[in-house]
C-alpha atoms as a PDB file:
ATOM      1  CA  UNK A   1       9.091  -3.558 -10.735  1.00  0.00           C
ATOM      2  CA  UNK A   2      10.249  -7.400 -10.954  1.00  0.00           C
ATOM      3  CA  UNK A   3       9.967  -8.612  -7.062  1.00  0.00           C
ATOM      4  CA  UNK A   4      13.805 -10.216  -7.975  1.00  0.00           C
ATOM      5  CA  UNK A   5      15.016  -7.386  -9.482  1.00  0.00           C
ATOM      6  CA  UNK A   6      14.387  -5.634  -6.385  1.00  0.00           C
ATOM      7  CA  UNK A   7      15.540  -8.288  -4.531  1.00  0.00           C
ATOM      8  CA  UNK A   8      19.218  -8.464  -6.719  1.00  0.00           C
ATOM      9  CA  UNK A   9      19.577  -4.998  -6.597  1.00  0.00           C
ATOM     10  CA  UNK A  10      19.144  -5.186  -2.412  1.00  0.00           C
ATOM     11  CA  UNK A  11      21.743  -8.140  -2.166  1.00  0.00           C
ATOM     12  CA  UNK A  12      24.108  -5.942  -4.441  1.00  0.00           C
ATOM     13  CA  UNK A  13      24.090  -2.903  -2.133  1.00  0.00           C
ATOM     14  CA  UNK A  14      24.704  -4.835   0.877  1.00  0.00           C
ATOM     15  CA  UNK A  15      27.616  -6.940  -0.405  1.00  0.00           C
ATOM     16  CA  UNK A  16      29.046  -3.344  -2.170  1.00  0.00           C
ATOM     17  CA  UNK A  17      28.571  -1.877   1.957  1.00  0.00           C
ATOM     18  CA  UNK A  18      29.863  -4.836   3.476  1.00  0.00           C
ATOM     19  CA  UNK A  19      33.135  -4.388   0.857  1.00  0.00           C
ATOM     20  CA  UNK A  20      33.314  -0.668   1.247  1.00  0.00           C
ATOM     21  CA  UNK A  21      33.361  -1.079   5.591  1.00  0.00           C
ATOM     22  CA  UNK A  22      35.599  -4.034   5.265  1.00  0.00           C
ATOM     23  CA  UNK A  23      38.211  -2.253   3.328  1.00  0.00           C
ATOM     24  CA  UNK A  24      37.785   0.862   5.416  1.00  0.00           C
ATOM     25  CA  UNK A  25      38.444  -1.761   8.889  1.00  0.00           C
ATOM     26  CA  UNK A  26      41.548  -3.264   7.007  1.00  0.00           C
ATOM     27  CA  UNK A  27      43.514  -0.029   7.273  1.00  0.00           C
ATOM     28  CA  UNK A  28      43.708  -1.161  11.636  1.00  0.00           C
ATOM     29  CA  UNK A  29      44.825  -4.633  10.532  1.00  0.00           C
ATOM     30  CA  UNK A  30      48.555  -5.150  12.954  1.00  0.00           C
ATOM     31  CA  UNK A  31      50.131  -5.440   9.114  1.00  0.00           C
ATOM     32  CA  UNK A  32      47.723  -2.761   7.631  1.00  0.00           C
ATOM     33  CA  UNK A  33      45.633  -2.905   4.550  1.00  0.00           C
ATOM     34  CA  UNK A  34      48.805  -4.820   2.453  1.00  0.00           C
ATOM     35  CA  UNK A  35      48.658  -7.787   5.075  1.00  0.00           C
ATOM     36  CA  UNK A  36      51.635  -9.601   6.961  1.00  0.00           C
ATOM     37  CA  UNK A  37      54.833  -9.520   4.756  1.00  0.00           C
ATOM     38  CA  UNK A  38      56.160 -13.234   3.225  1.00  0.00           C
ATOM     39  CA  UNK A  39      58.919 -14.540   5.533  1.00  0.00           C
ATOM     40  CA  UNK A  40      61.906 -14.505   3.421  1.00  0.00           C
ATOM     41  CA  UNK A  41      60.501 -10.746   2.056  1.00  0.00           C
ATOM     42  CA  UNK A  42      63.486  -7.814   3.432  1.00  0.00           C
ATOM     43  CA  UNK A  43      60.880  -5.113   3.732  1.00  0.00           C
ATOM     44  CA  UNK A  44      60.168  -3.855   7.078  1.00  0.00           C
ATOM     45  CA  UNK A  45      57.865  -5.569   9.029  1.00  0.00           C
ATOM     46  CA  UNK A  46      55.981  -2.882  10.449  1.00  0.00           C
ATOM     47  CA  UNK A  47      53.125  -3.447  12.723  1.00  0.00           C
ATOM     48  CA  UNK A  48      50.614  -0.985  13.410  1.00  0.00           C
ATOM     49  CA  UNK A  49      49.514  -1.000  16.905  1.00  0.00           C
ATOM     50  CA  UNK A  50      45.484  -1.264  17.652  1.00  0.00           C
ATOM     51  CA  UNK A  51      45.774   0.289  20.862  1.00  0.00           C
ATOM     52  CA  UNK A  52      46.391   3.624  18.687  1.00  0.00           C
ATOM     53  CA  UNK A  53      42.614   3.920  18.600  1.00  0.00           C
ATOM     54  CA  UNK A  54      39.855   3.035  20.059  1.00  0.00           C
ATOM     55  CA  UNK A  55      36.631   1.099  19.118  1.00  0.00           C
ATOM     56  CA  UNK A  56      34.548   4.629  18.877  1.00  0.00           C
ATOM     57  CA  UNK A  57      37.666   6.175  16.751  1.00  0.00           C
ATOM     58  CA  UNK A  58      37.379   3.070  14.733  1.00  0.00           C
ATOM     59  CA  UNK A  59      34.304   3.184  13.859  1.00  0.00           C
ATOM     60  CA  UNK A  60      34.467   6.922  13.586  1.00  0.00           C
ATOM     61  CA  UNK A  61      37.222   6.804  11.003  1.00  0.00           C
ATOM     62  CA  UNK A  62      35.186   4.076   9.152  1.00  0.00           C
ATOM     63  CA  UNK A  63      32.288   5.888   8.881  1.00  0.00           C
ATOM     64  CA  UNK A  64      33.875   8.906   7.742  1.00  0.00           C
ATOM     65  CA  UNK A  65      35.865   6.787   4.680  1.00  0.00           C
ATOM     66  CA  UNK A  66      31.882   5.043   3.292  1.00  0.00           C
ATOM     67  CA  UNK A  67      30.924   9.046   3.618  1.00  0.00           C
ATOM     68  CA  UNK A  68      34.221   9.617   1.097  1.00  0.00           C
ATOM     69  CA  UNK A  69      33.088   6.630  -1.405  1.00  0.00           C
ATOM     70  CA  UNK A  70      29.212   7.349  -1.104  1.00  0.00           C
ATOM     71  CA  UNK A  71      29.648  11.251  -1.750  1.00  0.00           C
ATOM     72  CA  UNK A  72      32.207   9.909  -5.024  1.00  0.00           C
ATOM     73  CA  UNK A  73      29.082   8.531  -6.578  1.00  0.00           C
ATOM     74  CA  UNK A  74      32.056   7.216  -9.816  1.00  0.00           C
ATOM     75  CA  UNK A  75      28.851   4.494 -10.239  1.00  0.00           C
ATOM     76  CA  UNK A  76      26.444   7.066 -10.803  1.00  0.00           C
ATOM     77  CA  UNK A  77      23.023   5.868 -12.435  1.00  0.00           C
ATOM     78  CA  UNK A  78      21.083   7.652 -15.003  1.00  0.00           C
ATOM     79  CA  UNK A  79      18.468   9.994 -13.142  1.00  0.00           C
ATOM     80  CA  UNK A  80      15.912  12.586 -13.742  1.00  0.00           C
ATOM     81  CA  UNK A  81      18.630  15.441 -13.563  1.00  0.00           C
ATOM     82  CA  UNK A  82      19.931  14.049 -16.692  1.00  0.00           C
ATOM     83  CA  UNK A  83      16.552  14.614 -19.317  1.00  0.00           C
ATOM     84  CA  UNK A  84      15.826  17.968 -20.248  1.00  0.00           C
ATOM     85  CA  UNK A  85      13.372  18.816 -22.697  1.00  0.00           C
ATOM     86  CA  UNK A  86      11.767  15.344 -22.382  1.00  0.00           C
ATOM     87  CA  UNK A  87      15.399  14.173 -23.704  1.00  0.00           C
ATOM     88  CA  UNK A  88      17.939  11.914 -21.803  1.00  0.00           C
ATOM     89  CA  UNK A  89      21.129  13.793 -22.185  1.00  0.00           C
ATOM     90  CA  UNK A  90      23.983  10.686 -22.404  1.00  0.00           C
ATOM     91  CA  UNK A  91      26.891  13.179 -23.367  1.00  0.00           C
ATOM     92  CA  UNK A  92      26.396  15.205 -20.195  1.00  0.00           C
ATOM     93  CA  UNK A  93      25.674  11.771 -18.538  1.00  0.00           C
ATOM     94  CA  UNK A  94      28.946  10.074 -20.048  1.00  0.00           C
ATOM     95  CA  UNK A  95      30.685  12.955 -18.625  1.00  0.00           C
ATOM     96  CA  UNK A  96      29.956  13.373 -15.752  1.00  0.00           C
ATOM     97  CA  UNK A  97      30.530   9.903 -15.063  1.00  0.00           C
ATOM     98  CA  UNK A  98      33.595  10.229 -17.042  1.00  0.00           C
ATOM     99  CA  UNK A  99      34.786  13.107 -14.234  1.00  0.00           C
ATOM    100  CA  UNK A 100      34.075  11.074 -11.111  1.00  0.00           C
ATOM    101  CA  UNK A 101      35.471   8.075 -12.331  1.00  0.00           C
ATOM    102  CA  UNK A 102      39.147  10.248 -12.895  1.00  0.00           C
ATOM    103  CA  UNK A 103      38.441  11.531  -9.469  1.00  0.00           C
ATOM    104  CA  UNK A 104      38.082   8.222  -8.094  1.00  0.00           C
ATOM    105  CA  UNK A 105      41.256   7.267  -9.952  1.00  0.00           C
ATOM    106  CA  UNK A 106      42.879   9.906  -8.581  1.00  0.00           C
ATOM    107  CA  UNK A 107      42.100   9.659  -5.149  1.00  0.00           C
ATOM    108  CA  UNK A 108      43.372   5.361  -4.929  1.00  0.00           C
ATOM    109  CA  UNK A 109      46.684   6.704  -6.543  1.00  0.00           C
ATOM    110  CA  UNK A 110      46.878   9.490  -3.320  1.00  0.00           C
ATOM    111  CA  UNK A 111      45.704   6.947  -0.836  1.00  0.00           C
ATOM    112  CA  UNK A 112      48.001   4.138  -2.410  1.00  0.00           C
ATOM    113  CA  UNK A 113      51.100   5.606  -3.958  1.00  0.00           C
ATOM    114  CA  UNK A 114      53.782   6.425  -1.496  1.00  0.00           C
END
């Protein structure tokens, strides 16, 4: 393989971790994952203390949310458990991508939605 394709493909894993864990760390924000409120907005200005966890539940609770997205796989690449009989199946491929991807969906409307 192409020593920068490697190299690409490296850089885009990190930056998709780094996103993943920084969304995950938003959630103990003091204004939570939507951020602080605009001043003349009449929602509630609710804080969300810090001192509810601590830096080992933190980190706990992150770790536990990239386990969620990782296990999700909605990206999912075509792999070996997709030929059969020297054939690349891409309707079994399309649908199983098709599947996680409504799961995925599914699961940012739960954590979202009120």
């Amino acid at each position: 393989m192409d020593k920068n394709f490697l190299a690409e493909s490296q850089h885009i894993h990190n930056k998709v971790l780094f996103d993943c864990i920084n969304d995950s760390l938003s959630q103990f924000r003091p204004h939570g994952k939507d951020g602080a409120p605009m001043a003349w907005s009449r929602l509630s200005r609710k804080l969300k203390p810090t001192e509810d966890f601590t830096l080992e539940e933190m980190f706990e609770i992150t770790k536990h949310d990239l386990f969620r997205m990782a296990i999700m796989q909605a990206g999912t690449l075509p792999r070996r458990e997709f030929v059969f009989g020297g054939h690349f199946d891409e309707e079994l491929f399309a649908e199983i991508r098709e599947k996680k991807l409504a799961t995925l969906l599914c699961r940012e409307i739960v954590d979202n939605e009120p």
